[in-house]
N, C-alpha and C. Protein backbone atom coordinates (compact mmCIF):
# COMPACT_ATOMS: atom_id res chain seq x y z
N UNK A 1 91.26 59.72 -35.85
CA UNK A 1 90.48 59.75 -34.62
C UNK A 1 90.34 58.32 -34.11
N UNK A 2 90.66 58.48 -32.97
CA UNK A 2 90.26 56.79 -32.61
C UNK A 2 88.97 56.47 -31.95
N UNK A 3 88.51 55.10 -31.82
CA UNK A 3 87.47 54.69 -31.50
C UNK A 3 86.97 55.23 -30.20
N UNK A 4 87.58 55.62 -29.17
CA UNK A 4 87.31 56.18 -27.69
C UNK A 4 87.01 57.84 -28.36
N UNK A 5 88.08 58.33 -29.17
CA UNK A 5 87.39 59.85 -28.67
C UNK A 5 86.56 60.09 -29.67
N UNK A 6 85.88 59.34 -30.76
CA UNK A 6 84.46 59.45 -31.77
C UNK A 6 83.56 59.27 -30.94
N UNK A 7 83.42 57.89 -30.53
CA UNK A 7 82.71 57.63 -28.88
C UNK A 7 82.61 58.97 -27.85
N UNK A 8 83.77 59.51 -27.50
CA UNK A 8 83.35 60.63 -26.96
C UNK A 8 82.57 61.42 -26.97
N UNK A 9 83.15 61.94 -28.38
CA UNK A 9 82.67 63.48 -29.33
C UNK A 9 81.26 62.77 -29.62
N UNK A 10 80.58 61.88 -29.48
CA UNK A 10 79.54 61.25 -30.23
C UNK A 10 78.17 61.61 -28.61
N UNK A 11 79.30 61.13 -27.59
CA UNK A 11 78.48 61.26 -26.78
C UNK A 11 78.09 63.13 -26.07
N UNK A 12 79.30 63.95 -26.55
CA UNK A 12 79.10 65.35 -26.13
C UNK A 12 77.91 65.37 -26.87
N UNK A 13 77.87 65.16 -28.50
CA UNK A 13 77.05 65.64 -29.39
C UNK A 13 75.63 64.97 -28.78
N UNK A 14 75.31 64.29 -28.02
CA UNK A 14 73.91 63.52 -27.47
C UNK A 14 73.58 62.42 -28.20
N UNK A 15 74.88 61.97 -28.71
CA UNK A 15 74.37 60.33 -29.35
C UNK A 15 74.63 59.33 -28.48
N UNK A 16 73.86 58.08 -28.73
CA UNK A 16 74.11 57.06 -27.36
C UNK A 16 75.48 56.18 -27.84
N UNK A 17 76.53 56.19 -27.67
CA UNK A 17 77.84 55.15 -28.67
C UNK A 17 78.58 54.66 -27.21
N UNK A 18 79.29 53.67 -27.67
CA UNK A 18 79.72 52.99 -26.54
C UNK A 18 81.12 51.97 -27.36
N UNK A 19 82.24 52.07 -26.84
CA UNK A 19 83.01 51.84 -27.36
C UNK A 19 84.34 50.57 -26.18
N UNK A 20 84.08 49.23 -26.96
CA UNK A 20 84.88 48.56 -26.31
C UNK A 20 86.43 47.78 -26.67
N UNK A 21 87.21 47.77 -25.79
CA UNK A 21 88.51 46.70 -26.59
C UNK A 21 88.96 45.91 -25.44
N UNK A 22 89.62 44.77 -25.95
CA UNK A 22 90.03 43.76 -25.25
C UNK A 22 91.15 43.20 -25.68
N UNK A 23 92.00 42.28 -25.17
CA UNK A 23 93.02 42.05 -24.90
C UNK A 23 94.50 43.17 -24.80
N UNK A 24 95.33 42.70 -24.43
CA UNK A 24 96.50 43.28 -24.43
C UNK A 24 97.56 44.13 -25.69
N UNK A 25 97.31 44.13 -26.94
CA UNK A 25 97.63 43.77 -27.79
C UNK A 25 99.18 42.84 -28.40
N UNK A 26 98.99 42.41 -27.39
CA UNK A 26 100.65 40.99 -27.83
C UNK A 26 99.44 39.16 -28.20
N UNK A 27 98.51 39.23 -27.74
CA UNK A 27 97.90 37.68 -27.80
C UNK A 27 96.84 37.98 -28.86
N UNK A 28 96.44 39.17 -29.91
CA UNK A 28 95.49 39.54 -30.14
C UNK A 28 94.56 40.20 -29.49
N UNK A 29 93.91 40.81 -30.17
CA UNK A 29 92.99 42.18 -29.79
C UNK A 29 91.73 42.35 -30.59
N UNK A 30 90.79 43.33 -30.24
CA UNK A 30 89.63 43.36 -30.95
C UNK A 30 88.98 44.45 -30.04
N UNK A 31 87.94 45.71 -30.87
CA UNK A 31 87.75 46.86 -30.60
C UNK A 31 86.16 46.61 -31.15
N UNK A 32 85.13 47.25 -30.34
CA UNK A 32 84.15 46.96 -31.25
C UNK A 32 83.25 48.53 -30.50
N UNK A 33 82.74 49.36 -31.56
CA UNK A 33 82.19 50.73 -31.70
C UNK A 33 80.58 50.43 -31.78
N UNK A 34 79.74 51.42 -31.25
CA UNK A 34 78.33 51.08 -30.96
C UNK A 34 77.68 51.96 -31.18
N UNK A 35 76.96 52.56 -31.99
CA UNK A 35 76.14 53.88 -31.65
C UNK A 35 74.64 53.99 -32.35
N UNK A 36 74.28 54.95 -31.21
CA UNK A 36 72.81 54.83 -32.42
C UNK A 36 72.17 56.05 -32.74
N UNK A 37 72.17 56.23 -33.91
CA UNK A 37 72.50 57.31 -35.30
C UNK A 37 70.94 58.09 -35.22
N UNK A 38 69.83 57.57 -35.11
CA UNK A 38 68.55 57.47 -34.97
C UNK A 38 67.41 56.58 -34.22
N UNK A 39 66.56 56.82 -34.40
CA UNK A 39 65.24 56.17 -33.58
C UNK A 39 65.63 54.69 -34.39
N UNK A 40 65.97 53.43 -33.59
CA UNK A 40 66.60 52.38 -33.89
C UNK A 40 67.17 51.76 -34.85
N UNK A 41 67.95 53.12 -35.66
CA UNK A 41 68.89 52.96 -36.44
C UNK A 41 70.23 53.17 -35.34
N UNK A 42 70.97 52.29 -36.28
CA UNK A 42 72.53 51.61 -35.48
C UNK A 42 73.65 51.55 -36.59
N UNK A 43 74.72 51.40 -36.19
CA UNK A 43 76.15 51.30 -36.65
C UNK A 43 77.20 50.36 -35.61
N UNK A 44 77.69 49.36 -36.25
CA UNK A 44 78.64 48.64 -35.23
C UNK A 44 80.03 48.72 -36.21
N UNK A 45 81.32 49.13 -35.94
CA UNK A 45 82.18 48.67 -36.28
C UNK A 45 83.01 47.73 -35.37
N UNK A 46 83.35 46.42 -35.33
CA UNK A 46 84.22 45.82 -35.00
C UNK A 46 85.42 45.51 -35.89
N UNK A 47 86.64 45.32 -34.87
CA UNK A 47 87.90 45.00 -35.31
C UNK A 47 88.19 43.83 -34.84
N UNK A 48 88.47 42.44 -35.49
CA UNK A 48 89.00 41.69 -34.43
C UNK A 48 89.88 40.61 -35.21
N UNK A 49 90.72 39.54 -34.53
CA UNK A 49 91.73 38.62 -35.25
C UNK A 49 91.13 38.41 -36.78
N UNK A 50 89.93 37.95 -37.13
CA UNK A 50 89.28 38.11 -38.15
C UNK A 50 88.70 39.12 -39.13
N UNK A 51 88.93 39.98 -38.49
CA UNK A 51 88.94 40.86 -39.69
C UNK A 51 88.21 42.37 -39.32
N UNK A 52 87.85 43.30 -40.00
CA UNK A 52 87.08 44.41 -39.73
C UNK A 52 85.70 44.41 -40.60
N UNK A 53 84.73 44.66 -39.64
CA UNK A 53 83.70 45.35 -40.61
C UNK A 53 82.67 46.10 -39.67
N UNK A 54 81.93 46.69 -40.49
CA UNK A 54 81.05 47.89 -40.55
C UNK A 54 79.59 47.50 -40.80
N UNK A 55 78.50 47.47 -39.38
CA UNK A 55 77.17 46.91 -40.26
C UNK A 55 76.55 47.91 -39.75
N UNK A 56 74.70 48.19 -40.65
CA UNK A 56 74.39 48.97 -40.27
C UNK A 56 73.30 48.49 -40.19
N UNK A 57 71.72 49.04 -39.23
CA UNK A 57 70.79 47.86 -38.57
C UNK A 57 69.41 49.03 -38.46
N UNK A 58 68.95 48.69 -38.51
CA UNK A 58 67.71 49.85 -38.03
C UNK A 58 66.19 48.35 -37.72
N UNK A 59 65.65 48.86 -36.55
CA UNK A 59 65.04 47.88 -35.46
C UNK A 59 65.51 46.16 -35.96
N UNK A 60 66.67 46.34 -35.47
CA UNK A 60 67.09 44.95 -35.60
C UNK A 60 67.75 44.20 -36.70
N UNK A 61 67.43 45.07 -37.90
CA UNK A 61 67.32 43.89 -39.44
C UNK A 61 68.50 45.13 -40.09
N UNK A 62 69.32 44.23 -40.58
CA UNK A 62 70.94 44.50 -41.03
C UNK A 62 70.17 45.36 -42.59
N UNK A 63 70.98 45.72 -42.36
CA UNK A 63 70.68 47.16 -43.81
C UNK A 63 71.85 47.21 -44.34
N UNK A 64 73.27 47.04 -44.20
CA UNK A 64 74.43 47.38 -45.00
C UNK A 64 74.89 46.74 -43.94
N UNK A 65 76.12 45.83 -44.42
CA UNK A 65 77.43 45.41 -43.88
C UNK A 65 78.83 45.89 -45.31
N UNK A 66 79.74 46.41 -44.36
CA UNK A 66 80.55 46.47 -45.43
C UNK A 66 82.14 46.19 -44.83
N UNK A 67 83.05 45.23 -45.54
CA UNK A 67 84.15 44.52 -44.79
C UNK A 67 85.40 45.15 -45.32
N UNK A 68 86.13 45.33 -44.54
CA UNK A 68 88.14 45.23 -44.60
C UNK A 68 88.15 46.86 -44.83
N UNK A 69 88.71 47.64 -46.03
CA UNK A 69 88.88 48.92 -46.54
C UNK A 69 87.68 49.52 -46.64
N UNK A 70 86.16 48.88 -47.23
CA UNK A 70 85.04 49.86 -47.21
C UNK A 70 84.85 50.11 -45.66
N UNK A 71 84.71 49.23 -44.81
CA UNK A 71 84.54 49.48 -43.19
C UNK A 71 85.08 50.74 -42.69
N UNK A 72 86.47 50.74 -43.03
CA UNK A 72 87.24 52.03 -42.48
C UNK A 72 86.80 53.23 -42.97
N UNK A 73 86.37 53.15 -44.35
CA UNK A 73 86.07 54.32 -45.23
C UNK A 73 84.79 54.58 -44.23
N UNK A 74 84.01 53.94 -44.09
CA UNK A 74 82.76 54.66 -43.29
C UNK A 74 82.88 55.27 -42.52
N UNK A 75 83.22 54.24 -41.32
CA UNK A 75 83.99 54.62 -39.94
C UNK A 75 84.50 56.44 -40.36
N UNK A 76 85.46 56.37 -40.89
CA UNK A 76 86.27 57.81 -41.35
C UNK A 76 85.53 58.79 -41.66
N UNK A 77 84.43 58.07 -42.41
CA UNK A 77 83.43 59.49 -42.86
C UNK A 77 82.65 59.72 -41.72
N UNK A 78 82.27 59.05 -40.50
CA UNK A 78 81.07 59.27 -39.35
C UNK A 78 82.02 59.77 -38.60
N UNK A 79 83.80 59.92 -38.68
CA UNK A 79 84.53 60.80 -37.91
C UNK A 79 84.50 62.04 -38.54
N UNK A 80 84.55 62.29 -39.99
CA UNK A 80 84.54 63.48 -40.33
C UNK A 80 83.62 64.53 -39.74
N UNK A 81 82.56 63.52 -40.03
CA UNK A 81 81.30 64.42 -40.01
C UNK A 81 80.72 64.79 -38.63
N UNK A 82 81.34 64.20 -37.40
CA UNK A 82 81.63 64.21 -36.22
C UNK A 82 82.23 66.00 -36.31
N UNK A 83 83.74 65.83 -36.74
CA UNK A 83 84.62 66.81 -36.49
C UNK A 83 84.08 67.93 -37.05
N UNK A 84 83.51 67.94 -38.37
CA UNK A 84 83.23 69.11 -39.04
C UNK A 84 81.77 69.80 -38.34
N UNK A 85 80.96 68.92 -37.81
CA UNK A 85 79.53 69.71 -36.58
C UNK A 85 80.97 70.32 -35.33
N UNK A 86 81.49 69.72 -34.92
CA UNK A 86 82.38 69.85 -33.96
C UNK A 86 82.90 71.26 -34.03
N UNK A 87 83.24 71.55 -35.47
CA UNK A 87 83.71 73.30 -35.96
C UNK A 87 82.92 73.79 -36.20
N UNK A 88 81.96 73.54 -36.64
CA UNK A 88 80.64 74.45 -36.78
C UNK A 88 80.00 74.99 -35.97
N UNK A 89 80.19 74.01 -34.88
CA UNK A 89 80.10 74.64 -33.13
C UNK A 89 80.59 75.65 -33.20
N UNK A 90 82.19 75.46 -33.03
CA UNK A 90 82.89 76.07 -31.80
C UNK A 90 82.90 77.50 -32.62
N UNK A 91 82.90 77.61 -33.91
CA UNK A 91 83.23 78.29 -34.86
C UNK A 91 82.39 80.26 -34.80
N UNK A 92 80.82 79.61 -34.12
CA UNK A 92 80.20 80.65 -33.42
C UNK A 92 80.41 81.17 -32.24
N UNK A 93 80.71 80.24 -31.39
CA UNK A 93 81.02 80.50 -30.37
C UNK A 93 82.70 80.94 -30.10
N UNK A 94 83.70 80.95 -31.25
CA UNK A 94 85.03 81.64 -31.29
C UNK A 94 84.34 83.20 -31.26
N UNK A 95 84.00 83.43 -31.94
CA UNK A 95 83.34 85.04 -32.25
C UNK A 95 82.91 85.70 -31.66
N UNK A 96 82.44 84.87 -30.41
CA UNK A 96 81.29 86.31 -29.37
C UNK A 96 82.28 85.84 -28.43
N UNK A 97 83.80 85.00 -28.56
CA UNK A 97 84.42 85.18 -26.98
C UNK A 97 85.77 86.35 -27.34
């Protein structure tokens, strides 16, 4: 799943996420994911020439950062768990159409 359609699916589901990237990718690039999970609990993943990571924040004050391979692993699991409400949806609503 990429960063735009978690962002999406994040925002159907009524979460506030906001998802940005920049440059071209030939001069370097960098992607950075925004959302907020709860009452001022947060999640940022950025990607950029330096590296990837994953922090997590609730009113302001960093609670977990995690860098390079754990980052993605998160990221992956807040897509899972995205997709799998996503079927749980539609999954009732296959049945009465």
């Amino acid at each position: 799943m990429s960063l735009q359609a978690l962002t999406k699916s994040l925002k159907t589901a009524g979460v506030t996420a906001t998802c940005y990237s920049c440059g071209d990718g030939l001069d370097g690039h960098g992607a950075s994911f925004v959302a907020e999970i709860g009452e001022g609990h947060m999640v940022r993943f950025l990607v950029s020439d330096c590296g990837i990571s994953w922090v997590e924040s609730r009113n302001g004050r960093e609670l977990v950062k995690l860098e390079g391979a754990e980052a993605i692993h998160e990221l992956q699991r807040m897509a899972d768990l995205v997709q799998m409400s996503q079927k749980s949806i539609a999954a009732p609503l296959a049945q009465t159409a």
